[in-house]
Protein backbone atom coordinates (compact mmCIF):
# COMPACT_ATOMS: atom_id res chain seq x y z
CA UNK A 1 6.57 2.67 59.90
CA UNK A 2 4.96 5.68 61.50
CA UNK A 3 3.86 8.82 59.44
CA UNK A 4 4.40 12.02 61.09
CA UNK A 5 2.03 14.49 60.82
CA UNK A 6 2.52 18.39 59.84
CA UNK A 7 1.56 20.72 62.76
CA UNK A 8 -1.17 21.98 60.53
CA UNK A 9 -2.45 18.90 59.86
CA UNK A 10 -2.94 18.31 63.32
CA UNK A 11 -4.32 21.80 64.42
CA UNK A 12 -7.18 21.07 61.78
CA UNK A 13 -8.30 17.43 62.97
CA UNK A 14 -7.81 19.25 66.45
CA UNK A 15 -10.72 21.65 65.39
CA UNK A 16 -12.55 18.82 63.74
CA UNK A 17 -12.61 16.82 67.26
CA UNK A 18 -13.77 19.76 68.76
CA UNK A 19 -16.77 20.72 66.56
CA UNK A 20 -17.63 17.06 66.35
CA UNK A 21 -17.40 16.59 70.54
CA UNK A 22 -18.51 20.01 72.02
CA UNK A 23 -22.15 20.83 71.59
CA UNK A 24 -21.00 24.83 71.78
CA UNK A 25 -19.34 24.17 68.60
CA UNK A 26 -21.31 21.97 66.88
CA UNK A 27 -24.52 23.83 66.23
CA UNK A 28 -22.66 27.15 65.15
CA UNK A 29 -24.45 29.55 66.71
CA UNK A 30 -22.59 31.52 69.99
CA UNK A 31 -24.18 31.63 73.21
CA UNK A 32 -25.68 34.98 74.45
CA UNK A 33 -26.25 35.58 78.14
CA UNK A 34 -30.05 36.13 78.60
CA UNK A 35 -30.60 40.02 79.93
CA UNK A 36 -33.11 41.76 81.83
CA UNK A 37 -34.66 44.60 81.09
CA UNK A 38 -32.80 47.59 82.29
CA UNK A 39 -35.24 48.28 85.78
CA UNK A 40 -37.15 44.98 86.75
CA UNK A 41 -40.85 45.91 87.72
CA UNK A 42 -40.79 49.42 87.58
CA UNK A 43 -37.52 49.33 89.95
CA UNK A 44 -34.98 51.95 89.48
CA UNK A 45 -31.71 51.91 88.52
CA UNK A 46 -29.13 51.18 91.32
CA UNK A 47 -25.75 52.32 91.32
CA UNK A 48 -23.04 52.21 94.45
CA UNK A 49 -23.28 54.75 96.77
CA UNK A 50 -26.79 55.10 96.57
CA UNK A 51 -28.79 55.27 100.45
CA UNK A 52 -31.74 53.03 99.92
CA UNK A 53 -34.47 51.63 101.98
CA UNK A 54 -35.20 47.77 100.48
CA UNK A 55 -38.84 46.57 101.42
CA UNK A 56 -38.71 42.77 102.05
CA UNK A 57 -41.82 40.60 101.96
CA UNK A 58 -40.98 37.80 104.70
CA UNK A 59 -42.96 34.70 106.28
CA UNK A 60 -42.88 33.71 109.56
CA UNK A 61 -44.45 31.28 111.30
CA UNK A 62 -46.48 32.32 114.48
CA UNK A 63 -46.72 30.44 117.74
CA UNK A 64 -49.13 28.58 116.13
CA UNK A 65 -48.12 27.38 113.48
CA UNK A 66 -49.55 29.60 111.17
CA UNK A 67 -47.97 31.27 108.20
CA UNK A 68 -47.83 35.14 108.61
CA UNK A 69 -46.15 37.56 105.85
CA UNK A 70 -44.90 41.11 106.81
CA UNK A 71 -42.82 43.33 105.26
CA UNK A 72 -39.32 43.68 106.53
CA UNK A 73 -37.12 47.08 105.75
CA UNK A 74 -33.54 47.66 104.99
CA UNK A 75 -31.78 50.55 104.91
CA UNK A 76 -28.13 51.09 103.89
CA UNK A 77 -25.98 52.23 101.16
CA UNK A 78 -25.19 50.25 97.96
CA UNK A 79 -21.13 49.19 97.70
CA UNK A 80 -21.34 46.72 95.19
CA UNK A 81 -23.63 45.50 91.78
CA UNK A 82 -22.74 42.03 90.41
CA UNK A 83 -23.99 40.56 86.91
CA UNK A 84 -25.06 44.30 85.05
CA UNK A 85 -28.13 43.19 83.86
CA UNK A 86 -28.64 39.54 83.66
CA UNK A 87 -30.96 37.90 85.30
CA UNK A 88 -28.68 36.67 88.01
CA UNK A 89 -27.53 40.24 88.77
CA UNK A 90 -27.07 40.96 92.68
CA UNK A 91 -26.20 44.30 94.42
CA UNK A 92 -25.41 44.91 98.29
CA UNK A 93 -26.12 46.85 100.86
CA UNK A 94 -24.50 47.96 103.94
CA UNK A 95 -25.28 49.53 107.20
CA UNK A 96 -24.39 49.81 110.62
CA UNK A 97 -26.59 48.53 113.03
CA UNK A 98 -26.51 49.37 117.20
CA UNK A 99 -23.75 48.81 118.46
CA UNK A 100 -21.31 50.08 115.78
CA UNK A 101 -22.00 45.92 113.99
CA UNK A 102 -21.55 46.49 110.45
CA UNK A 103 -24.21 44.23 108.59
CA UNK A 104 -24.03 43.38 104.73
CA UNK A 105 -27.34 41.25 102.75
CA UNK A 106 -27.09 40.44 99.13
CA UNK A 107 -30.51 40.81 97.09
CA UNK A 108 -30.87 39.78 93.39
CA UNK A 109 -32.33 42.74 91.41
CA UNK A 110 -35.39 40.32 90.18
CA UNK A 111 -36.17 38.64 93.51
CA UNK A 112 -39.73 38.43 93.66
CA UNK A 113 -40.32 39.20 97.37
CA UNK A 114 -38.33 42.86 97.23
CA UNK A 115 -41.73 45.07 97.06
CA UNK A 116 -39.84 48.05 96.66
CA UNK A 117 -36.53 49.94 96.34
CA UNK A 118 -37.13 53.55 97.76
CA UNK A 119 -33.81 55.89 96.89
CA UNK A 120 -32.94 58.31 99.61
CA UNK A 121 -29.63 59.81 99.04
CA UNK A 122 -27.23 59.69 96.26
CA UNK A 123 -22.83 60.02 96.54
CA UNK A 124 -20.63 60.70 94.03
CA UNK A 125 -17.90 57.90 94.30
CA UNK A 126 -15.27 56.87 91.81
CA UNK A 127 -15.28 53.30 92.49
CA UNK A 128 -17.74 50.66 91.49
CA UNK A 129 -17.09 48.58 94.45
CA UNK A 130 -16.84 50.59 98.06
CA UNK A 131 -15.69 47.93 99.86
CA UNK A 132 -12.90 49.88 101.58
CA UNK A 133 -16.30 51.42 103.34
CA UNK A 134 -15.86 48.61 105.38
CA UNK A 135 -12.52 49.58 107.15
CA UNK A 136 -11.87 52.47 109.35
CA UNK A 137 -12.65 54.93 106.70
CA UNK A 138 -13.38 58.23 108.54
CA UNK A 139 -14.39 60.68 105.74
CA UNK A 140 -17.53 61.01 104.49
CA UNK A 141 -18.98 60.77 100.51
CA UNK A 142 -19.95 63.60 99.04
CA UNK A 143 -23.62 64.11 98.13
CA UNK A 144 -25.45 64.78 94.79
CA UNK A 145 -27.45 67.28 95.09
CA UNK A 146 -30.52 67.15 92.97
């Protein structure tokens, strides 16, 4: 004949096949999520609705053949941060380039080619992500003045 089981005798050989399968169980300890140092390199700290001016080290090849680096700027206004501080953290910036072509790149805050971030203006916006910037929006953001 079959036994049956309890429900809390099976809730506890449940755990038990856990901590003896999963390695994040097994050794106790929780993960943490590696962080970065609040400003990367000296960099400030970027918040949406910010105007900056992101100075991009780029290589090209020339006619050539050769290798050639030059430095590449991008200005816009920051709608968006991803990942706080992690390593992995991204923010983007927008801007409207001739022709009324809205154009959007996504940097990671450590990326080793970004020479500098130079802060022009700042907003004061409620949101953390201004995607609605994007639309048809007609008003402008208020400014902070310094």
């Amino acid at each position: 004949m079959t036994e049956k089981k309890s429900s809390s005798a099976k809730t506890t050989e449940d755990k038990e096949k856990k901590e003896n399968l999963s390695p994040k169980y097994s050794s106790g300890v929780k993960r943490e999520k590696i962080k970065m140092p609040a400003s990367p390199a000296g960099r400030p700290e970027i918040r949406p609705g910010m105007l900056i001016r992101v100075h991009e080290k780029i290589k090209e090849l020339d006619t050539k053949g050769k290798s050639k680096e030059r430095v590449q700027v991008f200005e816009g206004l920051v709608i968006a941060r991803h990942g706080g501080n992690e390593i992995g953290a991204t923010f983007t910036v927008r801007k409207v380039a001739t022709g009324g072509v809205g154009v959007e790149k996504i940097y990671p805050l450590a990326l080793p080619n970004i020479l500098k971030i130079e802060i022009l203006k700042e907003h004061k916006v409620r949101r953390a992500k201004l995607y609605y910037l994007r639309g048809k929006y007609k008003k402008k953001l208020k400014e902070i003045k310094d």
